[in-house]
C-alpha atoms as a PDB file:
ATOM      1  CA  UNK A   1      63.649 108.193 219.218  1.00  0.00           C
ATOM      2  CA  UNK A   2      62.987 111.433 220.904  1.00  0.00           C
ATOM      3  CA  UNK A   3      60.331 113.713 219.689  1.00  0.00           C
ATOM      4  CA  UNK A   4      62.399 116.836 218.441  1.00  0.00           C
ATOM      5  CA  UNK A   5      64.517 113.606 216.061  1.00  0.00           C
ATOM      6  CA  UNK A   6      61.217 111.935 215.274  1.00  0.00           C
ATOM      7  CA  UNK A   7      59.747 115.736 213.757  1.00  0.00           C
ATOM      8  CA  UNK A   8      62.874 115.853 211.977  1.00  0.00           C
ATOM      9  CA  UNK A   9      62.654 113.003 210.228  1.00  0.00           C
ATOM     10  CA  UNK A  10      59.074 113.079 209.569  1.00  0.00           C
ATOM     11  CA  UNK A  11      59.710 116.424 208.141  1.00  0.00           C
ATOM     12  CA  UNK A  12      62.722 115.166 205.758  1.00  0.00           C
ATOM     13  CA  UNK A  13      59.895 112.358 204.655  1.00  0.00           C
ATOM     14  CA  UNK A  14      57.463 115.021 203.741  1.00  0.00           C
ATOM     15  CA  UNK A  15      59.992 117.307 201.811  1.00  0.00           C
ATOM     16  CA  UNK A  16      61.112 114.098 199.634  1.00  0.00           C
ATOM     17  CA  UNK A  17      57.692 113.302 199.207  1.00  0.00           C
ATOM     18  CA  UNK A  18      57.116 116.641 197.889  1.00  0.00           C
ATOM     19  CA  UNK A  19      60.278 116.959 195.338  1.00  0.00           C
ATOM     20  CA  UNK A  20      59.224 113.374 194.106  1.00  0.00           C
ATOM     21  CA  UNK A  21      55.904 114.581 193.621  1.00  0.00           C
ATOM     22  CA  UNK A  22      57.174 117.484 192.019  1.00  0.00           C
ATOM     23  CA  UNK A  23      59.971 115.378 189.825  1.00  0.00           C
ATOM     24  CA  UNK A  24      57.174 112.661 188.690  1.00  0.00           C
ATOM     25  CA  UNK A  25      54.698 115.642 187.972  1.00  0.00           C
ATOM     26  CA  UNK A  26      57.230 117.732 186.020  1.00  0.00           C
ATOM     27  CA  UNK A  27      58.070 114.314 183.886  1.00  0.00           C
ATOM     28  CA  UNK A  28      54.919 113.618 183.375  1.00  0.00           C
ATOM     29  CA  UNK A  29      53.458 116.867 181.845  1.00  0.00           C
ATOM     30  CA  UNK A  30      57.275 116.533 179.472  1.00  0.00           C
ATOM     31  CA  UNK A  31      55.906 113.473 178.542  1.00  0.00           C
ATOM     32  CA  UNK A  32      52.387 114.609 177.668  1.00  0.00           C
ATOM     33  CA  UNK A  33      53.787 118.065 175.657  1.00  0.00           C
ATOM     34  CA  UNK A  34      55.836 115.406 173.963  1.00  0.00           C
ATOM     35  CA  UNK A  35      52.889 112.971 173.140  1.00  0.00           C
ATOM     36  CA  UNK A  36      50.722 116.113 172.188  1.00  0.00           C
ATOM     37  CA  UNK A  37      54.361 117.365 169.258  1.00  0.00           C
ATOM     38  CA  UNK A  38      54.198 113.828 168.145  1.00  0.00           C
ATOM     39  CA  UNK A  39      50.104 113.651 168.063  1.00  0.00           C
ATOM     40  CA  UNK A  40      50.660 117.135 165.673  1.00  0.00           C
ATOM     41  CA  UNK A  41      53.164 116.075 163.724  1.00  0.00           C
ATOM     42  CA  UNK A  42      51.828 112.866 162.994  1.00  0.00           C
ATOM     43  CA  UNK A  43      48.369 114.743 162.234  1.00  0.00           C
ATOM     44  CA  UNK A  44      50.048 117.019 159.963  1.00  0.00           C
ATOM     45  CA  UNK A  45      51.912 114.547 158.043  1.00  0.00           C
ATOM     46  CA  UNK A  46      48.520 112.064 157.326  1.00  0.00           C
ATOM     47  CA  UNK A  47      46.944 115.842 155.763  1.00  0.00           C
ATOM     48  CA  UNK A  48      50.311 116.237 153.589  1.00  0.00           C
ATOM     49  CA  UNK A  49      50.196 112.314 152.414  1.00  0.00           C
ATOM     50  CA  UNK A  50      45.791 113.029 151.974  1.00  0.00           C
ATOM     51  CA  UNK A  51      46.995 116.095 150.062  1.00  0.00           C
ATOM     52  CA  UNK A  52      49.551 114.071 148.177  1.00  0.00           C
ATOM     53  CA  UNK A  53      47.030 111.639 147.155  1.00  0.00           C
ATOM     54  CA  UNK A  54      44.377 114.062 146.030  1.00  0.00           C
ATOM     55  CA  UNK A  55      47.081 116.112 143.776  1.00  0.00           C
ATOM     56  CA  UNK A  56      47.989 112.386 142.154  1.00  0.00           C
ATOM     57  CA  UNK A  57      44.505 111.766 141.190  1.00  0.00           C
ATOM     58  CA  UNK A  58      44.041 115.319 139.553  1.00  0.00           C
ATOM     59  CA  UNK A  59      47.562 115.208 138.008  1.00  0.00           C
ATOM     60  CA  UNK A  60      45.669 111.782 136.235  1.00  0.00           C
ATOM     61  CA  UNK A  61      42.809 113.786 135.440  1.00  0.00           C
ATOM     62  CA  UNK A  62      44.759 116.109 133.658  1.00  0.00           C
ATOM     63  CA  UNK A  63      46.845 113.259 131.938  1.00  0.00           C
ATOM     64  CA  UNK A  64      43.376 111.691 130.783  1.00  0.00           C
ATOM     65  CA  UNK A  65      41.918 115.307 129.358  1.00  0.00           C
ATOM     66  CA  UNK A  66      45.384 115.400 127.395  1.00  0.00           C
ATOM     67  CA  UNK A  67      44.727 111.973 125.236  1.00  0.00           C
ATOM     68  CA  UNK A  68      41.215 113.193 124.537  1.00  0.00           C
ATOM     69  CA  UNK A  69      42.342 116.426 123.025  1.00  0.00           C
ATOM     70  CA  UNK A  70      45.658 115.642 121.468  1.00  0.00           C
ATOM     71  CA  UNK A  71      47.419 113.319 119.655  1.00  0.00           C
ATOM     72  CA  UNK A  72      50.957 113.687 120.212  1.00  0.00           C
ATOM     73  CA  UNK A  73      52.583 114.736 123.441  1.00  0.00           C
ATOM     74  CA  UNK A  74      55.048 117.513 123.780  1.00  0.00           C
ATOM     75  CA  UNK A  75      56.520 119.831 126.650  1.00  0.00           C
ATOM     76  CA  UNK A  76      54.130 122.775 125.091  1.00  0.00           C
ATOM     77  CA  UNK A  77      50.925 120.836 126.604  1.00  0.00           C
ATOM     78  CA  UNK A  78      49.322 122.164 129.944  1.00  0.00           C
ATOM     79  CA  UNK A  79      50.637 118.678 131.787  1.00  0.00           C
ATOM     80  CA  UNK A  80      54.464 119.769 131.210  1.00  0.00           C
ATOM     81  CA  UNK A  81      54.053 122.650 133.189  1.00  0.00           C
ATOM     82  CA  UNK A  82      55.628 122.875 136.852  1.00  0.00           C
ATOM     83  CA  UNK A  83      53.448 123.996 139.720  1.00  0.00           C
ATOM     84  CA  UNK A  84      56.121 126.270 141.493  1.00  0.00           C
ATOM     85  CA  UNK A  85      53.287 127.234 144.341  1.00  0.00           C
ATOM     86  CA  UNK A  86      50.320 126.414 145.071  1.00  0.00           C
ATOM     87  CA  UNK A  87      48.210 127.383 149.000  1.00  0.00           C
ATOM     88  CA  UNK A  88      46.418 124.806 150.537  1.00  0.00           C
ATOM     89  CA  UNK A  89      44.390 124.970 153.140  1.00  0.00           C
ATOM     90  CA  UNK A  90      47.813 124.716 155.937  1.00  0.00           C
ATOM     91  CA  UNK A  91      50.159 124.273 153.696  1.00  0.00           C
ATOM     92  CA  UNK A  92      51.148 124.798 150.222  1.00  0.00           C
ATOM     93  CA  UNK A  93      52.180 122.843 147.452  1.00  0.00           C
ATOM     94  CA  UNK A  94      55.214 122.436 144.835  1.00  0.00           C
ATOM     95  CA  UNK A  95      55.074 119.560 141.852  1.00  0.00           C
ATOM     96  CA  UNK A  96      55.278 118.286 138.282  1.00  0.00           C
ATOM     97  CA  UNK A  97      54.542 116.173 135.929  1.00  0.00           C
ATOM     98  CA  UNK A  98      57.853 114.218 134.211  1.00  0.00           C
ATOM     99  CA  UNK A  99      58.252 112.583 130.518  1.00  0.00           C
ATOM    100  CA  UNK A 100      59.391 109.195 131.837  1.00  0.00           C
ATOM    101  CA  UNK A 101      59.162 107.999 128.081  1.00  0.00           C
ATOM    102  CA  UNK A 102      61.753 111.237 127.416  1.00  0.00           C
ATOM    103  CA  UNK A 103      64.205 109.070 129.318  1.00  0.00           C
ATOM    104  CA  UNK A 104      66.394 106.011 128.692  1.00  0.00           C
ATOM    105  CA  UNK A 105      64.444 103.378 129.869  1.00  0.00           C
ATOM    106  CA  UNK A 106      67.005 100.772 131.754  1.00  0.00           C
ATOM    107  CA  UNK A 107      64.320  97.692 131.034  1.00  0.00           C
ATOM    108  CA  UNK A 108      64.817  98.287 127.812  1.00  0.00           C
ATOM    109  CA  UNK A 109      68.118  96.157 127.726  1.00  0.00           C
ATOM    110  CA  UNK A 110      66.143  93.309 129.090  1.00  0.00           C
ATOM    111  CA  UNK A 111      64.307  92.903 125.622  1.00  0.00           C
ATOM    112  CA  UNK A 112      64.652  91.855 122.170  1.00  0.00           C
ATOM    113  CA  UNK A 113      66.514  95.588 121.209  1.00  0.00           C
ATOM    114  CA  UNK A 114      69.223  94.996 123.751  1.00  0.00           C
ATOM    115  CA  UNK A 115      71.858  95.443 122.031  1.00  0.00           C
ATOM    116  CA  UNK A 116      70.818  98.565 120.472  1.00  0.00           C
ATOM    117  CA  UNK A 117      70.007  99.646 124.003  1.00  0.00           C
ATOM    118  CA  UNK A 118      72.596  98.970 125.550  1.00  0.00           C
ATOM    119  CA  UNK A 119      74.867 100.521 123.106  1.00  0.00           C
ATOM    120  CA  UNK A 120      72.604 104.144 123.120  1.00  0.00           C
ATOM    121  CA  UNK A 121      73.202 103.387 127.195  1.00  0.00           C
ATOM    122  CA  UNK A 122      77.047 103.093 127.323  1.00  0.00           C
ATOM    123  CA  UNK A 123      76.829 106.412 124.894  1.00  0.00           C
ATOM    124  CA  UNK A 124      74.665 108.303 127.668  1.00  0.00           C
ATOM    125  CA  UNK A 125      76.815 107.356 130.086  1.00  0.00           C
ATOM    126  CA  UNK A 126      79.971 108.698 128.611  1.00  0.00           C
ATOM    127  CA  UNK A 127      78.285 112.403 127.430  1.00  0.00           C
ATOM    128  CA  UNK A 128      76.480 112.995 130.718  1.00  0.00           C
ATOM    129  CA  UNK A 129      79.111 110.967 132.987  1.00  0.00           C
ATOM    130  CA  UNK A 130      81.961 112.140 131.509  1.00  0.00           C
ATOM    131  CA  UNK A 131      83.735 108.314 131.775  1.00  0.00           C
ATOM    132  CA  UNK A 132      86.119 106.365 130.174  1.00  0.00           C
ATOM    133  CA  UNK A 133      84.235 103.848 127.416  1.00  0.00           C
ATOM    134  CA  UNK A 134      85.796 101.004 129.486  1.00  0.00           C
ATOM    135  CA  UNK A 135      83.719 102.210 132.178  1.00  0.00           C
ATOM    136  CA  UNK A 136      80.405 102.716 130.089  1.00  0.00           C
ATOM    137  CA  UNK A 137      81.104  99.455 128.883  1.00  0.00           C
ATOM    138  CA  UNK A 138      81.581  98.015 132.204  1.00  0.00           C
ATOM    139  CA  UNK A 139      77.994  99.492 133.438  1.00  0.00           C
ATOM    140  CA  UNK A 140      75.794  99.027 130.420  1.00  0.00           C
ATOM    141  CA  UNK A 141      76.801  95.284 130.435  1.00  0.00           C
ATOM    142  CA  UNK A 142      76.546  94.927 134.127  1.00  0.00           C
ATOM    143  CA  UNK A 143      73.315  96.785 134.025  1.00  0.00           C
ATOM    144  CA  UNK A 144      71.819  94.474 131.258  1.00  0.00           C
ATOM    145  CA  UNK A 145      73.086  91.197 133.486  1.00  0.00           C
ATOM    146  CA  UNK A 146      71.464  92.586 136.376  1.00  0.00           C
ATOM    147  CA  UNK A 147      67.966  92.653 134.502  1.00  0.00           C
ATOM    148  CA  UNK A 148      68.297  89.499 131.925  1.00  0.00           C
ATOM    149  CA  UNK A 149      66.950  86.105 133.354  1.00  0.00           C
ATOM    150  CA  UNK A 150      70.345  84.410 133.653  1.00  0.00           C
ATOM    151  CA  UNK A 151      73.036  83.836 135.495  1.00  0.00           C
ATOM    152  CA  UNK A 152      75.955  84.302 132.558  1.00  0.00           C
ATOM    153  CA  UNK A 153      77.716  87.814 132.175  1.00  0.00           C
ATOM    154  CA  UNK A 154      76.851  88.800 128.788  1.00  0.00           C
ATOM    155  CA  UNK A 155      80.636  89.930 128.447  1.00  0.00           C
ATOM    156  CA  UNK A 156      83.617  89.396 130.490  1.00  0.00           C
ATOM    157  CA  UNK A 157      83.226  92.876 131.824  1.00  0.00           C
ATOM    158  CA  UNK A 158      79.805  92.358 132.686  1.00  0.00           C
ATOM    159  CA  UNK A 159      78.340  91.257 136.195  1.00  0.00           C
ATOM    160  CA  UNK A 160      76.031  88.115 137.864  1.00  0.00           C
ATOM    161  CA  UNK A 161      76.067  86.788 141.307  1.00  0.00           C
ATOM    162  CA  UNK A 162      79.542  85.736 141.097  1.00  0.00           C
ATOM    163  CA  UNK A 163      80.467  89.180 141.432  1.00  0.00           C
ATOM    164  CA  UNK A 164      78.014  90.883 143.723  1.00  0.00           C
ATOM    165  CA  UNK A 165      78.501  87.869 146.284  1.00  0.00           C
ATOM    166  CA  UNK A 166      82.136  88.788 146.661  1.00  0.00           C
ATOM    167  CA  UNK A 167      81.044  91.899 147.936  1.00  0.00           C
ATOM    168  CA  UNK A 168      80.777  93.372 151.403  1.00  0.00           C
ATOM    169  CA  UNK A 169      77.743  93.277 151.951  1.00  0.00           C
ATOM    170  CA  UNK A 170      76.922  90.529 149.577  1.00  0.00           C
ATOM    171  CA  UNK A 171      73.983  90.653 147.420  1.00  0.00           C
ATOM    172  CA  UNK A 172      72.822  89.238 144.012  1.00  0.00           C
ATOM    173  CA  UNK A 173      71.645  90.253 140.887  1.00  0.00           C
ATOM    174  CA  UNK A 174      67.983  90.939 140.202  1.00  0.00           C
ATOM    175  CA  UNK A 175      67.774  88.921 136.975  1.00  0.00           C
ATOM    176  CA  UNK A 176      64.470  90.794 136.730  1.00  0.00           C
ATOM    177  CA  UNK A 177      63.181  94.251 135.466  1.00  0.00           C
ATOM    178  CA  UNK A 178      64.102  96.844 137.688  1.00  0.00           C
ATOM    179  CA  UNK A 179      61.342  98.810 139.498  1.00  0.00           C
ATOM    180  CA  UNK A 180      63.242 101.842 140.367  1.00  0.00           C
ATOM    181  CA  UNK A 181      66.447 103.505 138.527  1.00  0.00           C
ATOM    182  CA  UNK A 182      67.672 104.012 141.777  1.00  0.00           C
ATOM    183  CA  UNK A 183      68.855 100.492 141.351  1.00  0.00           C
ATOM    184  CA  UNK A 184      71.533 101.463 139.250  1.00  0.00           C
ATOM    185  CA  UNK A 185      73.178 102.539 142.485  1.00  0.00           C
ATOM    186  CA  UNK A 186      73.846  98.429 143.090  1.00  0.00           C
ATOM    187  CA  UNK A 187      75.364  97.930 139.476  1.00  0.00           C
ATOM    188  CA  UNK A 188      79.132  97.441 139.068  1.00  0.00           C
ATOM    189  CA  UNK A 189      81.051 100.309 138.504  1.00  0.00           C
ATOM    190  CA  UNK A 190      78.518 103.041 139.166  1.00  0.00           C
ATOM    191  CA  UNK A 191      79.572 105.583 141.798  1.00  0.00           C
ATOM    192  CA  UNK A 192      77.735 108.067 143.652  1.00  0.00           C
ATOM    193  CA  UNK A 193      78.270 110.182 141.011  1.00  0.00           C
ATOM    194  CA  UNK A 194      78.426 108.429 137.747  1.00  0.00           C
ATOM    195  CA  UNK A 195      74.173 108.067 139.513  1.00  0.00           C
ATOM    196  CA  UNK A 196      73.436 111.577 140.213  1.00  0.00           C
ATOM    197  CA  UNK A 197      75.172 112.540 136.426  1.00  0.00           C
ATOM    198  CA  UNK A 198      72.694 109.870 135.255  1.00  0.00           C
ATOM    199  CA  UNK A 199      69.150 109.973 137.063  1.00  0.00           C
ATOM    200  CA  UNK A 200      67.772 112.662 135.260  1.00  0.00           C
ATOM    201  CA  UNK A 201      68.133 110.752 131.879  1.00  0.00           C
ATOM    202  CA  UNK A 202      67.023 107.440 132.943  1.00  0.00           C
ATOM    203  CA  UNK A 203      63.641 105.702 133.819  1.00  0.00           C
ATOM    204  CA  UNK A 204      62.397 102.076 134.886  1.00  0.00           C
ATOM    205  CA  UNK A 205      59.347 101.241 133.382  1.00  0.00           C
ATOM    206  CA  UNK A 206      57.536  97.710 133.473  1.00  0.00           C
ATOM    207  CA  UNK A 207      58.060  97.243 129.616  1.00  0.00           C
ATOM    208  CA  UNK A 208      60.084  98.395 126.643  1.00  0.00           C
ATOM    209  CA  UNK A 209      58.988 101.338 125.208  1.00  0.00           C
ATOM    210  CA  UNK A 210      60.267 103.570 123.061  1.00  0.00           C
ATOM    211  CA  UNK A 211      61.658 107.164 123.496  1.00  0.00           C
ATOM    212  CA  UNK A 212      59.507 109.989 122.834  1.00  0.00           C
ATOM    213  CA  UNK A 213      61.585 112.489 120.678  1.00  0.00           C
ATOM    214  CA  UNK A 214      59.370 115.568 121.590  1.00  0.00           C
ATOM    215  CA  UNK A 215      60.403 115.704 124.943  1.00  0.00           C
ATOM    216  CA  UNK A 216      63.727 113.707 125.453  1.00  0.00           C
ATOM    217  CA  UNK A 217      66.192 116.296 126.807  1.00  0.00           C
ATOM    218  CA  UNK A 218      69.363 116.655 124.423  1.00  0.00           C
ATOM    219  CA  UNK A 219      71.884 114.057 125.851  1.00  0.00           C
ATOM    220  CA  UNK A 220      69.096 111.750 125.013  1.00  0.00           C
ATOM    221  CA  UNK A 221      68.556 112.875 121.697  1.00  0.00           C
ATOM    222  CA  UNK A 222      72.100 113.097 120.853  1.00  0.00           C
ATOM    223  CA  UNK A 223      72.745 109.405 121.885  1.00  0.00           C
ATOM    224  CA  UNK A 224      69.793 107.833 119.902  1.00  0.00           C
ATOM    225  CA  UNK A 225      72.612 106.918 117.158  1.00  0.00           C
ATOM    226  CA  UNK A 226      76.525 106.437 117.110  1.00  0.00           C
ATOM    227  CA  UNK A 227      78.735 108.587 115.985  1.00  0.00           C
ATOM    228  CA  UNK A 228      76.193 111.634 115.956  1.00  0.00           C
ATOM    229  CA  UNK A 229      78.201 114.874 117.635  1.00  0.00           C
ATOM    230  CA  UNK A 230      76.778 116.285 120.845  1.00  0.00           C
ATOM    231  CA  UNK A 231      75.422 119.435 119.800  1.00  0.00           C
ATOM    232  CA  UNK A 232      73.132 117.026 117.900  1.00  0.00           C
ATOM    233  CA  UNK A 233      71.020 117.187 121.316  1.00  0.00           C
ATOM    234  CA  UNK A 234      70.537 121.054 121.080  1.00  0.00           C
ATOM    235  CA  UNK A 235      69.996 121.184 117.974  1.00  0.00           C
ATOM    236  CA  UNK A 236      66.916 118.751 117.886  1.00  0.00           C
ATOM    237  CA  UNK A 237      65.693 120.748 120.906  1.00  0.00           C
ATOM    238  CA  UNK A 238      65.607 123.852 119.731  1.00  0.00           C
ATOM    239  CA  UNK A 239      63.922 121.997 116.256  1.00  0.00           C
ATOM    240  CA  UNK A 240      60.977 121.756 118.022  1.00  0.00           C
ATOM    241  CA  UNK A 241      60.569 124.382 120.071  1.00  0.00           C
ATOM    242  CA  UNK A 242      59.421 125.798 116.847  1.00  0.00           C
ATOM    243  CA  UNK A 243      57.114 122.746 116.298  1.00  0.00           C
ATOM    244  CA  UNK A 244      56.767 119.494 117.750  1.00  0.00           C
ATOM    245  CA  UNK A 245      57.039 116.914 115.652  1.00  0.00           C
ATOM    246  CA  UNK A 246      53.585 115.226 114.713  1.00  0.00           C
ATOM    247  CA  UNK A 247      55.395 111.567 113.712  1.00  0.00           C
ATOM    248  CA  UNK A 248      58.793 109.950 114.179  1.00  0.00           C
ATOM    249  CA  UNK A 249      58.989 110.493 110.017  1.00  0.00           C
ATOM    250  CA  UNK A 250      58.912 113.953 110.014  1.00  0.00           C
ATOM    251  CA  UNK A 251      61.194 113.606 113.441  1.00  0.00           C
ATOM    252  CA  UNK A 252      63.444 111.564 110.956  1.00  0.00           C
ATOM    253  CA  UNK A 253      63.170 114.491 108.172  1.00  0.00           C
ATOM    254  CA  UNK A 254      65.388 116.833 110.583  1.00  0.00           C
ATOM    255  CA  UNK A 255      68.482 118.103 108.818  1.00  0.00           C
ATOM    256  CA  UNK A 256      70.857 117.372 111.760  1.00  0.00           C
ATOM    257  CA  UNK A 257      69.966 113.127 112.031  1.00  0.00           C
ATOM    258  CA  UNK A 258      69.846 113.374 107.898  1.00  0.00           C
ATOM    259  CA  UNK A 259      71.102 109.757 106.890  1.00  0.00           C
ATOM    260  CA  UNK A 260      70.784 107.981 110.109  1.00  0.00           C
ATOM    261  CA  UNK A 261      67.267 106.991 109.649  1.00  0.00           C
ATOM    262  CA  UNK A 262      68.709 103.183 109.839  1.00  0.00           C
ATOM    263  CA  UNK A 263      71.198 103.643 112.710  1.00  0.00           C
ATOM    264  CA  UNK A 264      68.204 105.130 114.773  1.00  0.00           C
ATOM    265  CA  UNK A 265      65.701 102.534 114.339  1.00  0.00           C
ATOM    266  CA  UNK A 266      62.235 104.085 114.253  1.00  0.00           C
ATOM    267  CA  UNK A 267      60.542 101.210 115.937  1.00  0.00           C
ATOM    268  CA  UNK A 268      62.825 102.688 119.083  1.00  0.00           C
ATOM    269  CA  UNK A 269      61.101 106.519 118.931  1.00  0.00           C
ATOM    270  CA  UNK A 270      57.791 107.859 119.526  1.00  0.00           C
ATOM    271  CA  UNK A 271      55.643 111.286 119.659  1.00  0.00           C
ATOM    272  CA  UNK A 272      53.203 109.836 122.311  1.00  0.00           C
ATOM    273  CA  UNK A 273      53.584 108.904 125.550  1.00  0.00           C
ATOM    274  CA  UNK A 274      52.276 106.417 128.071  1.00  0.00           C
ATOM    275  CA  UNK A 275      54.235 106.795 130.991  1.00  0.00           C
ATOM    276  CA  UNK A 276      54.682 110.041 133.070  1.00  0.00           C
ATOM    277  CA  UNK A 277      56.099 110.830 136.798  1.00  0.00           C
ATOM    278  CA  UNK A 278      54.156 112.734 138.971  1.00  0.00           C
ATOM    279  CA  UNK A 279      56.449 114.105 141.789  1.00  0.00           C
ATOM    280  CA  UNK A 280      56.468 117.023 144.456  1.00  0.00           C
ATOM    281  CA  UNK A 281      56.440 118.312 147.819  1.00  0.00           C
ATOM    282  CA  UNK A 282      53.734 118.733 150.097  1.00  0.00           C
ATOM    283  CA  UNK A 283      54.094 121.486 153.277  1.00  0.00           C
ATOM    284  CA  UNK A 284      51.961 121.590 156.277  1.00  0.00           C
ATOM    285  CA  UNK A 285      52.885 123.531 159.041  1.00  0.00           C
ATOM    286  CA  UNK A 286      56.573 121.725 160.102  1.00  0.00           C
ATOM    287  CA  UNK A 287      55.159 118.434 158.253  1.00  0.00           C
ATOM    288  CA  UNK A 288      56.906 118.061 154.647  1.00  0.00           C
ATOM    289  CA  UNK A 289      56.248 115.205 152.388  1.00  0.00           C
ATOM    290  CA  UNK A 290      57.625 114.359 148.808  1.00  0.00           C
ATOM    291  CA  UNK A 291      55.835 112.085 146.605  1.00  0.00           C
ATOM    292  CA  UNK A 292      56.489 110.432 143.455  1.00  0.00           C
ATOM    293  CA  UNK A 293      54.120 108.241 141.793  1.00  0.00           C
ATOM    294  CA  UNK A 294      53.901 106.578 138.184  1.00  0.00           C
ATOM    295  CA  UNK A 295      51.267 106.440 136.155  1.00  0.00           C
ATOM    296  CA  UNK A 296      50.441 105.019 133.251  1.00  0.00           C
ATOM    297  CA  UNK A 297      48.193 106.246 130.434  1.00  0.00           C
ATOM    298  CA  UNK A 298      46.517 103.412 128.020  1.00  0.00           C
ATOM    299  CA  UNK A 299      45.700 104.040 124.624  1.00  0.00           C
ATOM    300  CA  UNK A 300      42.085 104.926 125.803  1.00  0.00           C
ATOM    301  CA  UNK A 301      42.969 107.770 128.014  1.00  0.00           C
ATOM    302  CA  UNK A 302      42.385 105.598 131.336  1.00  0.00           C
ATOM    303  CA  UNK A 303      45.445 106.805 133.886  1.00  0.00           C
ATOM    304  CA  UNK A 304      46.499 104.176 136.829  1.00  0.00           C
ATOM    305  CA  UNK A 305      49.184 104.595 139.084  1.00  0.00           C
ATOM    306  CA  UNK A 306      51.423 101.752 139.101  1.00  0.00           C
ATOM    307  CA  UNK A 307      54.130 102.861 141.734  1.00  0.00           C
ATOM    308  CA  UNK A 308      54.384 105.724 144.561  1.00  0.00           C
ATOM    309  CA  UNK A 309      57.014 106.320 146.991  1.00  0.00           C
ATOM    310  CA  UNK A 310      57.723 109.045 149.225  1.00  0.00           C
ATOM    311  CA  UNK A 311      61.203 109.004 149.237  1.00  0.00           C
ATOM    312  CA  UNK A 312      62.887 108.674 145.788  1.00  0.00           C
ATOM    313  CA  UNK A 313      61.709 107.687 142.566  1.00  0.00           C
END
């Protein structure tokens, strides 16, 4: 090769060494801006989920200075109240602290009231999900299959394996108390929006308990009993907005449940509470996190969470 062809060529080299150079450095410092976004973001979310953690432990702080200076729980006490804003050190913060024992609990027609649940359950689902009683028939029996021990439907419109298998995708029944209500979403006949009508009425807690009356919204009030009309509900509420009520006796006094002290079943209602839901939203910077965490509140004061999620309750 003559010399003029050989400096050509040598010269074409040294240009594509150049742009590959140039290429491979360009791709690399992308990379590293890219490692450095994920490094912050990744920092940013561990201080949201710290912060999370530290506002759970004062939210049980505040649930443990409650039992020590009261004796029944209502929505007047300084743990009812929502935090719409509070700055943190980066970020800010947005939470509250939730009733669960306000809400139908769905383990409650795994026990020995289940029939009395599940009865107050098909009512809730027809005044808040506007449905047919077939269909609130269909779920409150399905739902108490899903949670009993067996494999039986408790009624020909309820549901066990034999019906979830013929699905697509197949699954079975839990046969076992439910840790979420979200689980309600895998229960025959509930739809997306039979749910969303539902979840802020219901609860899954790790036993029966009963419902407290000071703080159960009004479809939960007005369900407690059958045949009681729905402005039942409002009118309990706005009962004890005056004055909570200091037992389920003088709950039972109320002039618009007069007579159905039997139909209720007082063994089924409460003033105190020993489950709560602490749930919020943590910003830093770009980073958000929600939390939700359960806690439970013993008869001595002593608060323990007993399930957090950062997702959905």
């Amino acid at each position: 090769m003559s010399g003029p062809k050989q400096r050509g060529v040598a010269l074409i080299t040294a240009m594509l060494i150049v742009a590959l150079v140039a290429i491979i450095g360009a791709g690399m410092l992308s990379q590293m801006n890219l490692a450095l976004h994920r490094s912050g973001n990744i920092w940013q979310s561990e201080q949201a989920w710290w912060y999370a953690v530290g506002i759970e432990n004062w939210l049980g702080k505040l649930l443990r200075q409650d039992a020590q200076y009261t004796e029944v729980d209502s929505l007047d006490e300084r743990w009812a109240e929502p935090v719409d804003y509070l700055p943190l050190d980066g970020g800010a913060l947005q939470g509250r602290i939730i009733d669960l024992q306000g809400r139908f609990n769905l383990n409650n027609l795994g026990t020995g009231n289940a029939e009395a649940a599940m009865a107050q359950f098909q009512r809730l689902i027809e005044l808040v999900a506007d449905t047919d009683t077939v269909t609130a028939r269909t779920i409150a029996a399905s739902t108490r299959d899903w949670i009993d021990a067996d494999i039986n439907p408790t009624r020909p419109d309820g549901a066990e394996d034999n019906y979830y298998l013929g699905l697509t995708p197949a699954y079975r029944a839990g046969n076992t108390f439910m840790i979420s209500p979200s689980e309600l979403r895998l229960i025959k006949g509930v739809t997306d929006e039979i749910y969303t009508a539902l979840a802020p009425y219901i609860s899954a807690l790790p036993e029966s308990t009963p419902i407290n009356v000071n703080t159960a919204p009004a479809p939960v009030l007005a369900t407690l009993a059958p045949n009681l009309p729905p402005t039942t509900g409002e009118a309990l509420v706005e009962a004890r907005s005056e004055e909570p009520w200091t037992s389920v006796d003088a709950f039972l006094q109320e002039s618009a449940i007069a007579g159905t002290g039997d139909t209720l079943g007082a063994d089924r209602l409460s003033v105190t509470t020993g489950y709560f839901l602490a749930r919020g939203q943590i910003t830093v910077d770009r980073a958000q996190v929600q939390f939700f965490a359960v806690l439970e509140r013993a008869d001595n004061g002593a608060v323990r969470t007993i399930n957090h999620s950062t997702n959905v309750y």
